[in-house]
Structure formats: C-alpha cells, structure tokens
N, C-alpha and C. Protein backbone atom coordinates (compact mmCIF):
# COMPACT_ATOMS: atom_id res chain seq x y z
N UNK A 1 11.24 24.55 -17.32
CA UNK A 1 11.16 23.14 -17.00
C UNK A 1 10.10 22.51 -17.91
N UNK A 2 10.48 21.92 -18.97
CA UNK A 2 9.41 21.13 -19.82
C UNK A 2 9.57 19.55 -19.89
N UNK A 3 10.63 19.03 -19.29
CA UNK A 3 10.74 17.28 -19.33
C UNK A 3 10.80 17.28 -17.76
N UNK A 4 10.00 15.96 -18.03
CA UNK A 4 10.25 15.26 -16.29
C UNK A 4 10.27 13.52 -16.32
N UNK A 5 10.85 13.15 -15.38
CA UNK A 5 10.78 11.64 -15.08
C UNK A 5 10.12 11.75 -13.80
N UNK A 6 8.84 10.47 -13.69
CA UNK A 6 8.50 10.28 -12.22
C UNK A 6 9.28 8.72 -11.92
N UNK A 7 9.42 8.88 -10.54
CA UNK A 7 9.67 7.80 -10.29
C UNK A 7 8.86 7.32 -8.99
N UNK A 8 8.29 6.01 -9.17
CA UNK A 8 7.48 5.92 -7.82
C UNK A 8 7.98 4.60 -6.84
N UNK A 9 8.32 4.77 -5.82
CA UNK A 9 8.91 3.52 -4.98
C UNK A 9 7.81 3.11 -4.14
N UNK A 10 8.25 2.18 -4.27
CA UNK A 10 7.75 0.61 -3.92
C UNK A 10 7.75 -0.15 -2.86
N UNK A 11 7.94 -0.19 -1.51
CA UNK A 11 8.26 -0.52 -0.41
C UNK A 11 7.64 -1.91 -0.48
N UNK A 12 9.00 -2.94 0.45
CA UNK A 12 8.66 -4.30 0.47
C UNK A 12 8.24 -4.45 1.72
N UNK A 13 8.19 -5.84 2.10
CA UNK A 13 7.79 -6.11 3.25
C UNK A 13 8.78 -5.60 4.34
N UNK A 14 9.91 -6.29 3.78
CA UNK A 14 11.64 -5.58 4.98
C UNK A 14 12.16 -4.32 4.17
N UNK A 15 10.85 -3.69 3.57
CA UNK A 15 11.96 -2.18 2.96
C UNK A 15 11.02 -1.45 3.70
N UNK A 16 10.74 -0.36 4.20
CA UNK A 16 9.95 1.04 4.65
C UNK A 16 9.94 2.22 3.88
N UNK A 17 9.02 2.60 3.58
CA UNK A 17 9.49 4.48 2.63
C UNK A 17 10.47 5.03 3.69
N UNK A 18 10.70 5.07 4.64
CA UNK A 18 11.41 6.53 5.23
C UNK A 18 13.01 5.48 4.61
N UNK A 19 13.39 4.25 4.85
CA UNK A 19 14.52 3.25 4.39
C UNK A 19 14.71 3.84 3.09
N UNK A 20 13.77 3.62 2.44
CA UNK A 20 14.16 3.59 0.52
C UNK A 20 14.11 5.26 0.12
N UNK A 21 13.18 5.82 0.45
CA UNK A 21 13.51 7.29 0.60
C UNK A 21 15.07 7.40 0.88
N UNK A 22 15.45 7.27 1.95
CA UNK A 22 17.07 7.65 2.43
C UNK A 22 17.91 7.42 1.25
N UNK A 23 17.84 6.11 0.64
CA UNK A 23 18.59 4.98 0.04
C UNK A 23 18.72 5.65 -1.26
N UNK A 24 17.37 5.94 -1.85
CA UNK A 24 17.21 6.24 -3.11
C UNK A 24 17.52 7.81 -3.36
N UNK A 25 17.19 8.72 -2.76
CA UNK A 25 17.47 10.19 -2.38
C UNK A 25 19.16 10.34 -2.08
N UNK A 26 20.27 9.52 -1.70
CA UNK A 26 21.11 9.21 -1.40
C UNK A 26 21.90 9.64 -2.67
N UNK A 27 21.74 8.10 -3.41
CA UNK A 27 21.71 7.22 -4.73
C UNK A 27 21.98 9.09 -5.67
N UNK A 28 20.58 9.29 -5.80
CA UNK A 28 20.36 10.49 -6.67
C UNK A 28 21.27 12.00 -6.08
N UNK A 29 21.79 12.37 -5.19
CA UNK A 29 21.95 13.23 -4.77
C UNK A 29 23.75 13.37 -5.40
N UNK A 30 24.41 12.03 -4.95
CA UNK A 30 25.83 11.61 -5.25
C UNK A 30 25.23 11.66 -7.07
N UNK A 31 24.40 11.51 -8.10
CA UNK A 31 24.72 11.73 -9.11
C UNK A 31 24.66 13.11 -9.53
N UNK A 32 23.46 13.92 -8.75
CA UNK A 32 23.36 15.77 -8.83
C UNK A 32 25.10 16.18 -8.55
N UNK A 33 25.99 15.97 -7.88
CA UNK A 33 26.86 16.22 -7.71
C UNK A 33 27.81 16.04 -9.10
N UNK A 34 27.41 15.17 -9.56
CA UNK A 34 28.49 15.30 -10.99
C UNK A 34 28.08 16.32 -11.98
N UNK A 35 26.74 16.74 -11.65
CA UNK A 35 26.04 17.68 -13.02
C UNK A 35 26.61 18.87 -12.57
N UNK A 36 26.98 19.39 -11.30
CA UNK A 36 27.25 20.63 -11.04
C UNK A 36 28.30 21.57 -12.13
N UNK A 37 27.84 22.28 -12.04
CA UNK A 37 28.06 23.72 -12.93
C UNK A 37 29.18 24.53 -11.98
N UNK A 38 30.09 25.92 -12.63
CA UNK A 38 31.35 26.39 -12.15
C UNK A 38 30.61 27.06 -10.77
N UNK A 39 28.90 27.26 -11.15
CA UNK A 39 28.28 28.54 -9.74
C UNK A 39 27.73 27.10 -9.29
N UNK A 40 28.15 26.01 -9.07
CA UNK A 40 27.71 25.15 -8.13
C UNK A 40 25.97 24.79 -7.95
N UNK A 41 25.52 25.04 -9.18
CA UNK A 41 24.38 24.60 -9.64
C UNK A 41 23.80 23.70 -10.74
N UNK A 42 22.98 22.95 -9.99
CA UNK A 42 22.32 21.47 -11.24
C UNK A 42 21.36 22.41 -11.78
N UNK A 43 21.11 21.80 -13.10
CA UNK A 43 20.17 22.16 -14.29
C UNK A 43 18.69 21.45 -13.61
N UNK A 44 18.42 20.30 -12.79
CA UNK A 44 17.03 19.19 -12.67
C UNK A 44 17.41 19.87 -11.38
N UNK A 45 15.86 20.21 -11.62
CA UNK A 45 15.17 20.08 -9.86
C UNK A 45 14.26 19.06 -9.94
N UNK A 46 13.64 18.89 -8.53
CA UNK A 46 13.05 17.99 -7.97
C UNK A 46 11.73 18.29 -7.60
N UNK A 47 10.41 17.51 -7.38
CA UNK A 47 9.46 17.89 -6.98
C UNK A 47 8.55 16.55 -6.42
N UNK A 48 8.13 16.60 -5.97
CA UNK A 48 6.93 16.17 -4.42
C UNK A 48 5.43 15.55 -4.94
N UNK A 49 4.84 15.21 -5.97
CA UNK A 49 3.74 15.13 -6.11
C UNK A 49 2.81 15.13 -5.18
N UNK A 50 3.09 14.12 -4.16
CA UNK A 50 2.40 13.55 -3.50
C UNK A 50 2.88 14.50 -1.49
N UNK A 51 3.21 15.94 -1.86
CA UNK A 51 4.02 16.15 -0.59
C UNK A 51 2.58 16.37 0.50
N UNK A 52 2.83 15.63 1.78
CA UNK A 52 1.78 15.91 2.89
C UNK A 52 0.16 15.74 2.35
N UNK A 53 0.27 14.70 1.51
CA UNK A 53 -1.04 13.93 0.78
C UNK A 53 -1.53 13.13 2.40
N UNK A 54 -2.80 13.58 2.66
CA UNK A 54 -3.32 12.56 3.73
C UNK A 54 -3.28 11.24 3.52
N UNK A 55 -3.63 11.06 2.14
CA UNK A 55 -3.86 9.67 2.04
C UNK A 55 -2.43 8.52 1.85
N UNK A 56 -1.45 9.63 1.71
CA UNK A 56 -0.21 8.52 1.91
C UNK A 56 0.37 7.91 2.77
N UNK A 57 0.90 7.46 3.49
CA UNK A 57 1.58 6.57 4.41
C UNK A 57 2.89 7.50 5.13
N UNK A 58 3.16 8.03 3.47
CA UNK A 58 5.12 8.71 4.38
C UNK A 58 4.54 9.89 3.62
N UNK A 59 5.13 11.28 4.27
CA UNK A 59 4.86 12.45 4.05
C UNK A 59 5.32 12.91 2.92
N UNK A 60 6.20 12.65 2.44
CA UNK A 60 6.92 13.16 1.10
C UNK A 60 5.90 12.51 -0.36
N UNK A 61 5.30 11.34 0.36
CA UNK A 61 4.11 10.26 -0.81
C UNK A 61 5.03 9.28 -1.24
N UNK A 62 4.79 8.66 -2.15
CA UNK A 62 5.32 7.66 -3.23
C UNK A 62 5.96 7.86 -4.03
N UNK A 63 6.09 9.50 -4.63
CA UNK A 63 6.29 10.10 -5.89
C UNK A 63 7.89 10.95 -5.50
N UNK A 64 8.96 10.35 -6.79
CA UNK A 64 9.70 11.62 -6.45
C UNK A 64 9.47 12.40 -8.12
N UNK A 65 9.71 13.14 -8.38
CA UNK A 65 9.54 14.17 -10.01
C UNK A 65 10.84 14.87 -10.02
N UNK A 66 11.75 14.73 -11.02
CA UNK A 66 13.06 15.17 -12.01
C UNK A 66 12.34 15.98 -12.91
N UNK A 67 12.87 17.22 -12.52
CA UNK A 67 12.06 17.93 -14.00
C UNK A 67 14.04 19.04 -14.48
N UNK A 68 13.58 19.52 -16.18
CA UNK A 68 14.50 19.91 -16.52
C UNK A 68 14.18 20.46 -17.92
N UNK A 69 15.28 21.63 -18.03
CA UNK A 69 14.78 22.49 -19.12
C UNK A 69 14.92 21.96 -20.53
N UNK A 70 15.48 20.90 -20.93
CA UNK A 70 15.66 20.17 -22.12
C UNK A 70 15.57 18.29 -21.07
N UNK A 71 15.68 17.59 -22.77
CA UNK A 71 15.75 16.09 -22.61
C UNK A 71 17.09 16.07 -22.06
N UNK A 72 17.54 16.48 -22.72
CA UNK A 72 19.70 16.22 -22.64
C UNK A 72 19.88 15.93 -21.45
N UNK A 73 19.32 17.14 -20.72
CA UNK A 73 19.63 17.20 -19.23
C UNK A 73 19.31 15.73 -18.15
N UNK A 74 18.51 15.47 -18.20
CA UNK A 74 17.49 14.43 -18.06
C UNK A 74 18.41 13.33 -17.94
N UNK A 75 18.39 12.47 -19.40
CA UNK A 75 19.29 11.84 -20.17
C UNK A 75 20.77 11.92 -19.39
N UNK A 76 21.58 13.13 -19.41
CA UNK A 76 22.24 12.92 -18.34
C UNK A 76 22.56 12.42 -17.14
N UNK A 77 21.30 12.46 -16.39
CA UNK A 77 21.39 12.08 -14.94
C UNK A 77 21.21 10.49 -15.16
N UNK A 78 20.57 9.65 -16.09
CA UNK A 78 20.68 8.74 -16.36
C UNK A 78 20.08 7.91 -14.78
N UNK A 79 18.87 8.08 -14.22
CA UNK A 79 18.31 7.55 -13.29
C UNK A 79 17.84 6.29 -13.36
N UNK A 80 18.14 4.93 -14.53
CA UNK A 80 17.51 4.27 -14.53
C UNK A 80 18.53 3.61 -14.06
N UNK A 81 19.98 4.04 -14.78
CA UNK A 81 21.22 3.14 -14.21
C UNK A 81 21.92 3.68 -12.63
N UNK A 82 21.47 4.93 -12.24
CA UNK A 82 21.88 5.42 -11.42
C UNK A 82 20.86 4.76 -9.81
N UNK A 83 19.64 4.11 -10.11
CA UNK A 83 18.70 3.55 -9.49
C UNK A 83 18.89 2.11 -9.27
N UNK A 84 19.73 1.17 -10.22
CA UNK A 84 19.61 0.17 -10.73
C UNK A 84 19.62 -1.09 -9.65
N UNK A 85 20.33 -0.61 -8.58
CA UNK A 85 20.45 -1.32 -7.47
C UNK A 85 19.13 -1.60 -6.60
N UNK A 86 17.85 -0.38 -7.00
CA UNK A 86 16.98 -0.60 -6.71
C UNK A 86 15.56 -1.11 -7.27
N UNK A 87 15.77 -1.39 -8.17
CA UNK A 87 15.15 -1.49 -9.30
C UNK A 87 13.81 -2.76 -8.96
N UNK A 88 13.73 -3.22 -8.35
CA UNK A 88 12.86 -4.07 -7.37
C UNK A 88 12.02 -2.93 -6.54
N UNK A 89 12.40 -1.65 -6.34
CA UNK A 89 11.44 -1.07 -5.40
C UNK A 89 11.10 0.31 -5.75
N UNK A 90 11.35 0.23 -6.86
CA UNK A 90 11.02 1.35 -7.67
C UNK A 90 10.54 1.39 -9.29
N UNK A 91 9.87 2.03 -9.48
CA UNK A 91 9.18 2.27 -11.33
C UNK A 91 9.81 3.20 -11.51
N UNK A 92 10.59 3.58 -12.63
CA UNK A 92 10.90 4.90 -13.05
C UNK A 92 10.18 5.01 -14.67
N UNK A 93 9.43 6.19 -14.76
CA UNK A 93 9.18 6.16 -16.34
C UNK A 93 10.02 6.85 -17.48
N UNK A 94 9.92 6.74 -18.32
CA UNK A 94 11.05 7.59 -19.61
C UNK A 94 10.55 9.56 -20.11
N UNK A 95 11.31 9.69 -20.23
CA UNK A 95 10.80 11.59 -20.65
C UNK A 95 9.81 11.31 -20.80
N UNK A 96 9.00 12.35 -20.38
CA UNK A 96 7.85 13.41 -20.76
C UNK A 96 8.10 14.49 -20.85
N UNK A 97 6.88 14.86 -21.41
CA UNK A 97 6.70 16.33 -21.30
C UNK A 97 6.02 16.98 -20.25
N UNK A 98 6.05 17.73 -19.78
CA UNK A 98 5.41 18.55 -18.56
C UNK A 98 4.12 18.71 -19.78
N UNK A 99 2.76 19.17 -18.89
CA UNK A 99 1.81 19.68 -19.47
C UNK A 99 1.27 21.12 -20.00
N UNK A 100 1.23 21.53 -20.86
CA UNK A 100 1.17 23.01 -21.52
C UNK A 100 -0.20 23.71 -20.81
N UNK A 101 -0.75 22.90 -19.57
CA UNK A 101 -1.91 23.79 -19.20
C UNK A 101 -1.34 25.29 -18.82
N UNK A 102 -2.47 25.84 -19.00
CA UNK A 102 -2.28 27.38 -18.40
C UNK A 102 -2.39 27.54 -16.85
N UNK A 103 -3.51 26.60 -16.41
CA UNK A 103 -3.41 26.49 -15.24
C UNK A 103 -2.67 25.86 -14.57
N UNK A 104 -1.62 25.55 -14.54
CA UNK A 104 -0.38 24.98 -13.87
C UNK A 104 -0.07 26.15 -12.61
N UNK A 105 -0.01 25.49 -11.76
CA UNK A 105 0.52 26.48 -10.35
C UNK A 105 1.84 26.06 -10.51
N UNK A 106 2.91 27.05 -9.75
CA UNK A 106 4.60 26.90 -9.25
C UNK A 106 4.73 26.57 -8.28
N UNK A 107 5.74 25.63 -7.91
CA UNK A 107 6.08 25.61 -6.11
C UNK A 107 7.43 25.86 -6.05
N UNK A 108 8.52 25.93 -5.64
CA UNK A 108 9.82 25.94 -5.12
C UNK A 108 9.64 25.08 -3.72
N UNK A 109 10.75 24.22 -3.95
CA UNK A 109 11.22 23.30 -2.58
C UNK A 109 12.45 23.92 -1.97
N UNK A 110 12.33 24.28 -0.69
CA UNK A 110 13.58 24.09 -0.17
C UNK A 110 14.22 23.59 0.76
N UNK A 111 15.23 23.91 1.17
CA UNK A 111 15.52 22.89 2.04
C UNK A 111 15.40 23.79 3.31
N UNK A 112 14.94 23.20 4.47
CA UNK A 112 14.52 23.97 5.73
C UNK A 112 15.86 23.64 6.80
N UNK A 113 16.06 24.35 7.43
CA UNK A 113 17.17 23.99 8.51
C UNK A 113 16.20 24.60 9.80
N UNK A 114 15.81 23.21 10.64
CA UNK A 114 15.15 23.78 11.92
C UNK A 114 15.95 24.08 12.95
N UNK A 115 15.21 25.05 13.79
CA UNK A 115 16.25 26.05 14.97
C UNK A 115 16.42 24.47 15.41
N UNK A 116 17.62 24.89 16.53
CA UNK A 116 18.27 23.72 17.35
C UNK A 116 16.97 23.18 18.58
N UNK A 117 16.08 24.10 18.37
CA UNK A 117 15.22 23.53 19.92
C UNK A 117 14.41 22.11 19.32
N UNK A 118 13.66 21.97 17.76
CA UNK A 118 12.97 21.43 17.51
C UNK A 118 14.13 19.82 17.47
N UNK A 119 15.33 20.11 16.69
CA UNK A 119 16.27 18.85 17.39
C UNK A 119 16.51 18.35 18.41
N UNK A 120 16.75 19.56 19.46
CA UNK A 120 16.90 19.37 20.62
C UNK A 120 15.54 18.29 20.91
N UNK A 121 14.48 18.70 21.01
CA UNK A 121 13.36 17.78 21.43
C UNK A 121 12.73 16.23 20.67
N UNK A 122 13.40 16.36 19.62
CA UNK A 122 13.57 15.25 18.96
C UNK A 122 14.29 14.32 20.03
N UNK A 123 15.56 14.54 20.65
CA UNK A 123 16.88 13.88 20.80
C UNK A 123 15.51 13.50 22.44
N UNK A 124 15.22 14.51 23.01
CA UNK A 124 14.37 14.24 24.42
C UNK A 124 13.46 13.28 24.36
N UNK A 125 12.27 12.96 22.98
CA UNK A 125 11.93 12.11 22.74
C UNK A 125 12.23 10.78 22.99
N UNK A 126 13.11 10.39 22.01
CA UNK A 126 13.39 9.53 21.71
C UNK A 126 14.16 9.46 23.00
N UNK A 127 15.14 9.76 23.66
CA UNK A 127 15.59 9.45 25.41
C UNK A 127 14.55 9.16 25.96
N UNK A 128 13.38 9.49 26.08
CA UNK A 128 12.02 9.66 26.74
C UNK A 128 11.61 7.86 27.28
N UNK A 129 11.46 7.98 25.09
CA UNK A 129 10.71 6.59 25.20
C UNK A 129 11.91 5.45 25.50
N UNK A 130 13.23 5.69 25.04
CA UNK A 130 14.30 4.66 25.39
C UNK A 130 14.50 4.42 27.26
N UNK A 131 14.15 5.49 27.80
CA UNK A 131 14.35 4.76 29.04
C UNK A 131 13.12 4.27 29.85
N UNK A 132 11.69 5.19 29.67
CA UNK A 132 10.88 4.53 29.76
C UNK A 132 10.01 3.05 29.58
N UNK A 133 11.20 2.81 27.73
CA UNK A 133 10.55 1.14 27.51
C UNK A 133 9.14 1.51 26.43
N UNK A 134 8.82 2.93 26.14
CA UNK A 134 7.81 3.24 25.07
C UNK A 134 7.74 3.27 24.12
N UNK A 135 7.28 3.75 23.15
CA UNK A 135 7.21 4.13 21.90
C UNK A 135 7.09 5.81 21.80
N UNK A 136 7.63 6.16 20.48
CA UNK A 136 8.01 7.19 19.97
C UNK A 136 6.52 8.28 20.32
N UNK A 137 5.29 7.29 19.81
CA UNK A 137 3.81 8.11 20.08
C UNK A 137 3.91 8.56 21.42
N UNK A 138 4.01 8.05 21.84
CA UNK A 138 3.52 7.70 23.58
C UNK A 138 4.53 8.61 24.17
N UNK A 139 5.43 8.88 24.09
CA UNK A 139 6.79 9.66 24.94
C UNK A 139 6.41 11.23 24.21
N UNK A 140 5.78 11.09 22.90
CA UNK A 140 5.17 12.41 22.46
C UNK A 140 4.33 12.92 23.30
N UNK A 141 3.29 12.44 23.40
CA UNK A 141 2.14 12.71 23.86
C UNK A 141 2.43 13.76 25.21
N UNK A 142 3.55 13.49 26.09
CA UNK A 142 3.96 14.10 27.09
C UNK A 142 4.83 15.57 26.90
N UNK A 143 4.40 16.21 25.83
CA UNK A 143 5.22 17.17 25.24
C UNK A 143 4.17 17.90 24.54
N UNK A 144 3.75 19.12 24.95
CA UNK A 144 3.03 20.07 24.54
C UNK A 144 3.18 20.41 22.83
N UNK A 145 1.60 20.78 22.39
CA UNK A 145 1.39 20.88 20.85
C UNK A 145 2.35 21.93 20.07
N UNK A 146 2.79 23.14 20.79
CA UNK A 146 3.48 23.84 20.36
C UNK A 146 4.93 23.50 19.88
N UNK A 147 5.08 22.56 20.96
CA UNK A 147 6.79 22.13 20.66
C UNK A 147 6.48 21.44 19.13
N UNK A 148 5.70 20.95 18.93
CA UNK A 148 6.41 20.13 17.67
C UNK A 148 5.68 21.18 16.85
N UNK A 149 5.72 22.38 16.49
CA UNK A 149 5.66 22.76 15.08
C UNK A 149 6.40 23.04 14.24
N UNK A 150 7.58 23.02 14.43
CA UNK A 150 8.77 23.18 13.24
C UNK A 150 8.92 21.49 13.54
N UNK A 151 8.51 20.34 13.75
CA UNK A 151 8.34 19.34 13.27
C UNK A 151 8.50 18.68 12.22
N UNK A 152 6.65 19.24 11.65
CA UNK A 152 5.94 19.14 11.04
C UNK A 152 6.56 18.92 9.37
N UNK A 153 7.64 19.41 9.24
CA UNK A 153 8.15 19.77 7.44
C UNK A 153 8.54 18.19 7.51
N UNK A 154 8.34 17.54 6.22
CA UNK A 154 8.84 16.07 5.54
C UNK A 154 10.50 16.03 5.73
N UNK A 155 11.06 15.30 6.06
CA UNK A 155 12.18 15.34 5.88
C UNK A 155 13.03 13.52 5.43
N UNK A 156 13.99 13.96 4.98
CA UNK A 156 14.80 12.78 4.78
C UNK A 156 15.85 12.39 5.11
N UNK A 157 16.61 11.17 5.78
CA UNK A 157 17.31 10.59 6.41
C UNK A 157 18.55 10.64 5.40
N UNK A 158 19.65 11.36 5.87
CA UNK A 158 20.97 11.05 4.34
C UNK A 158 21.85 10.91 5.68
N UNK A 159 23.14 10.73 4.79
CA UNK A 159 24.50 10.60 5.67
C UNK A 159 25.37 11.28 4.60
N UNK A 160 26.13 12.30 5.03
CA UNK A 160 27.28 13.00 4.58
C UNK A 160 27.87 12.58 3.68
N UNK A 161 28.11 12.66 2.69
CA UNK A 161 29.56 12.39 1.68
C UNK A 161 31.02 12.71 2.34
N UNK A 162 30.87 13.36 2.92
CA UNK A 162 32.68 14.21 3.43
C UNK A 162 32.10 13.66 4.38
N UNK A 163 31.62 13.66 5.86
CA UNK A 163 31.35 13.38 7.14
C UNK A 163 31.19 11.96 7.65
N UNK A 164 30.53 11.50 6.46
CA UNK A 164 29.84 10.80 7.23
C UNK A 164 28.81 10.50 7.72
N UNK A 165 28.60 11.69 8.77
CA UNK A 165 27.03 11.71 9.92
C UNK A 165 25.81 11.68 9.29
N UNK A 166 25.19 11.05 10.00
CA UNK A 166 23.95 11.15 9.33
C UNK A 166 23.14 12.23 9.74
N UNK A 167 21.87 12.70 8.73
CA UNK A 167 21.33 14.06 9.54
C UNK A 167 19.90 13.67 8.53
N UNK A 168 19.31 15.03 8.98
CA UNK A 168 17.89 14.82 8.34
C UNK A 168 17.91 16.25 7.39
N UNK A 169 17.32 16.09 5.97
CA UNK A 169 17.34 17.28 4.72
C UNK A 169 15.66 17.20 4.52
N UNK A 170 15.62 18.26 5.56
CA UNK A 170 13.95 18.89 5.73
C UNK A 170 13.67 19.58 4.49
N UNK A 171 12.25 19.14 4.14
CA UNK A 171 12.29 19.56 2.57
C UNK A 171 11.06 19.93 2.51
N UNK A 172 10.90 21.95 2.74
CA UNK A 172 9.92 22.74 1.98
C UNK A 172 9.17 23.15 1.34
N UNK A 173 7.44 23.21 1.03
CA UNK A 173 6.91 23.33 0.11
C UNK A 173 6.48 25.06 -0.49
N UNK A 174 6.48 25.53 -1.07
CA UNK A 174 7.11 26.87 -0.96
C UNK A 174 6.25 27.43 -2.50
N UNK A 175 4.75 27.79 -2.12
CA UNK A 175 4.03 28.51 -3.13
C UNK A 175 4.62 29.51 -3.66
N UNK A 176 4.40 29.70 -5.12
CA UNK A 176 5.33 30.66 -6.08
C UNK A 176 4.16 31.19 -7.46
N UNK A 177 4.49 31.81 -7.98
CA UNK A 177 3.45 32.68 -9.23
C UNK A 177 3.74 32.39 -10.04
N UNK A 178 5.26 32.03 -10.78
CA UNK A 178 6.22 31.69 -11.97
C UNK A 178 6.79 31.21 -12.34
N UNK A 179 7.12 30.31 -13.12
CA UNK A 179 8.69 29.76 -13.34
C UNK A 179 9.79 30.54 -13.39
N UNK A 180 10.70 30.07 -12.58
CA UNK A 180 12.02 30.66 -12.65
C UNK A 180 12.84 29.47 -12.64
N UNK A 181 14.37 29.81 -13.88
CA UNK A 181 14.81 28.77 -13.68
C UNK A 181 16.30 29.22 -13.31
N UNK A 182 16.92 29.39 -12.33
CA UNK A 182 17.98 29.89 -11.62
C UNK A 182 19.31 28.56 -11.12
N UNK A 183 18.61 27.12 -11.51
CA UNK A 183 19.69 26.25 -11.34
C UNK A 183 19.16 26.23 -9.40
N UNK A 184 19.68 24.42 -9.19
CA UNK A 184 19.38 24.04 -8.07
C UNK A 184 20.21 23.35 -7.20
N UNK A 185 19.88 23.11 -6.09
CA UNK A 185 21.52 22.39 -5.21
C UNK A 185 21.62 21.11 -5.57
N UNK A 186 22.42 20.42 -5.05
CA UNK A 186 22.81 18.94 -5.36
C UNK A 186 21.85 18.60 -4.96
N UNK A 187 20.82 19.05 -3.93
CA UNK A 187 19.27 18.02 -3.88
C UNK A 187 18.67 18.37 -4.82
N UNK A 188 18.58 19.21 -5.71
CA UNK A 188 17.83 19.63 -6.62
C UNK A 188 16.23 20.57 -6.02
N UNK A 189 17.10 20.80 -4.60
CA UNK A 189 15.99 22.21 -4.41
C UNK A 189 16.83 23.48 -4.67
N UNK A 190 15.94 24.61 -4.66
CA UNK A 190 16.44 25.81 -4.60
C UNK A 190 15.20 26.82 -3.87
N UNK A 191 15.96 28.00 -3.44
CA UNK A 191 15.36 29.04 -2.73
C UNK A 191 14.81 30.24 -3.85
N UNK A 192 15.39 30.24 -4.84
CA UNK A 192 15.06 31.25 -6.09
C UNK A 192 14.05 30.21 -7.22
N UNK A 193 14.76 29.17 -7.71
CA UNK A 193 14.02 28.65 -8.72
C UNK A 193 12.86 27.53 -8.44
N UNK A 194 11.63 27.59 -9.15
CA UNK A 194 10.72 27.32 -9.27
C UNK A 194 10.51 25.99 -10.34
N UNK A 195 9.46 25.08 -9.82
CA UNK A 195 8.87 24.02 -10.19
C UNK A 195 7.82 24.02 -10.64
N UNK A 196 6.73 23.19 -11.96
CA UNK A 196 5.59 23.71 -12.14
C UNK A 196 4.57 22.51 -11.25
N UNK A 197 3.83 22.40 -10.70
CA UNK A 197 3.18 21.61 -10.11
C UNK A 197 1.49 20.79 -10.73
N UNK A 198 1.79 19.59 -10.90
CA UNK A 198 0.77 19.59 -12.21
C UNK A 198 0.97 17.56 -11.32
C-alpha cells in the first residue's frame, strides 16, 4: 500500500456524521463493487485515522483513508466523481504517497458481526425509551455495564443492495506487525490484509 486519498466530511447543520457516514460509505461501497476481481476481491482498502479518537464527536472521526498498491488503482475508483453528490460535505485530496517511515505501525479493519444478544439489547433499548417517552441515554442507564460490551465497536448505518434492509457494518480495529496485501471486501476491509497506520 503506497498511495492514499483522505477524505474528510463535513457535517452541516441538517447533515450528522452517523447521516453522511451512511450516505458516503454507501456511495463508496456500490463503487468497490465494480473493482472486484474473479476471487471477489478489491485492490483499496480502507482505513480510520481518526478511529475511537476521544476528541471526535462520531467514533469512526472525520477521516475516511483509500489506500492502494499503485496510483492506477486509486484513479480507478475515481472518488471525486463517485462523491460528487456530496461534495458540499466533504474534502477529498488527490494521490499521495503513504510515508516511507520505518516506524509506521499496521492495522487490519474488519468487519465485526456481533452475537445476536448485543442486537437483541439494542432493539430493548430503544423499545425502552419509545414507550417510556426517554431518550436513548436514559433507557441505557437501566441496563447493566456488561451488556453493552460488544457495543462498543464503531459501526455504520448501510442498506442492502439486493435486500434492501438496512443493518449496521461494525468496523474493527485489528493491531498487526506487517503489511500484507491479500485484496479486500467491497468495504475495503479484510481479515488477512493489512493497512499501514501513519
């Protein structure tokens, strides 16, 4: 992985990160789908700058990162026209280069699928506070610390291509020693290949 594009969104007054996250993650996911390869793998993965930064607002941060083993690839995905609809709530910048430090750490993202209980209590929640008349905090609060720890992972709001439904694509931060470049899913995570984190 030596080129990357960042792109950083922008939230308006009537836009929200978890909204434009969905929107824009959406946007990009339907174009990973055209890059796919015969073993059903994209060349660009994805990465988090800003993942579970205290100081951000939404857990994932501001930052999304396209990284890829040549420009071509990059260039391909063509994110400026593939964004364009959003282009008011987002900066995207042009190739770079990743940085040649030595000290560069790896991460791999993946995608998490939580057991059914941590959904399950999601769905209790939110019943909680809907018939009570509360808020989401407040109907928490009545639910022991343990339950929410498979919570805790960033996730993002999509809706199906074939389905339809909407669901949530919990997204992993996943310390690593190396680059590996093994090709990534239409989100542009993977369970084998590696990201450099810089």
């Amino acid at each position: 992985m030596k080129f990357y594009i960042d792109i950083t969104l922008i939230p308006g007054v009537d836009v929200s990160y978890g909204f434009l996250w969905g929107k824009v993650y959406q946007a990009i996911h339907s174009e990973l789908v055209k890059l796919k390869d015969h073993a059903e793998k994209v060349p660009i993965g994805v990465a988090f700058p800003e993942y579970l930064n205290p100081e951000q607002r939404f857990p994932l941060g501001s930052k999304l990162r396209f990284l890829a083993a040549d420009e071509a690839g990059l260039e391909k995905l063509d994110i400026k026209k593939c964004l364009y609809c959003f282009r008011d709530y987002i900066h995207c910048t042009s190739i770079r280069t990743v940085p040649s430090d030595t000290n560069i750490k790896y991460v791999r993202y993946v995608r998490q699928h939580p057991n059914q209980s941590g959904a399950k209590l999601r769905r209790l929640i939110r019943r909680k506070a809907e018939r009570e008349g509360v808020s989401i905090e407040v109907a928490q609060e009545q639910f022991s610390e343990d339950a929410f720890e498979n919570l805790k992972t960033p996730f993002v709001r999509l809706r199906s291509g074939r389905t339809q439904q909407k669901f949530c694509l919990f997204i992993q931060k996943v310390p690593a020693e190396r680059l590996i470049n093994e090709g990534f899913n239409t989100y542009g995570l993977s369970h084998g290949s590696t990201v450099p984190e810089f």
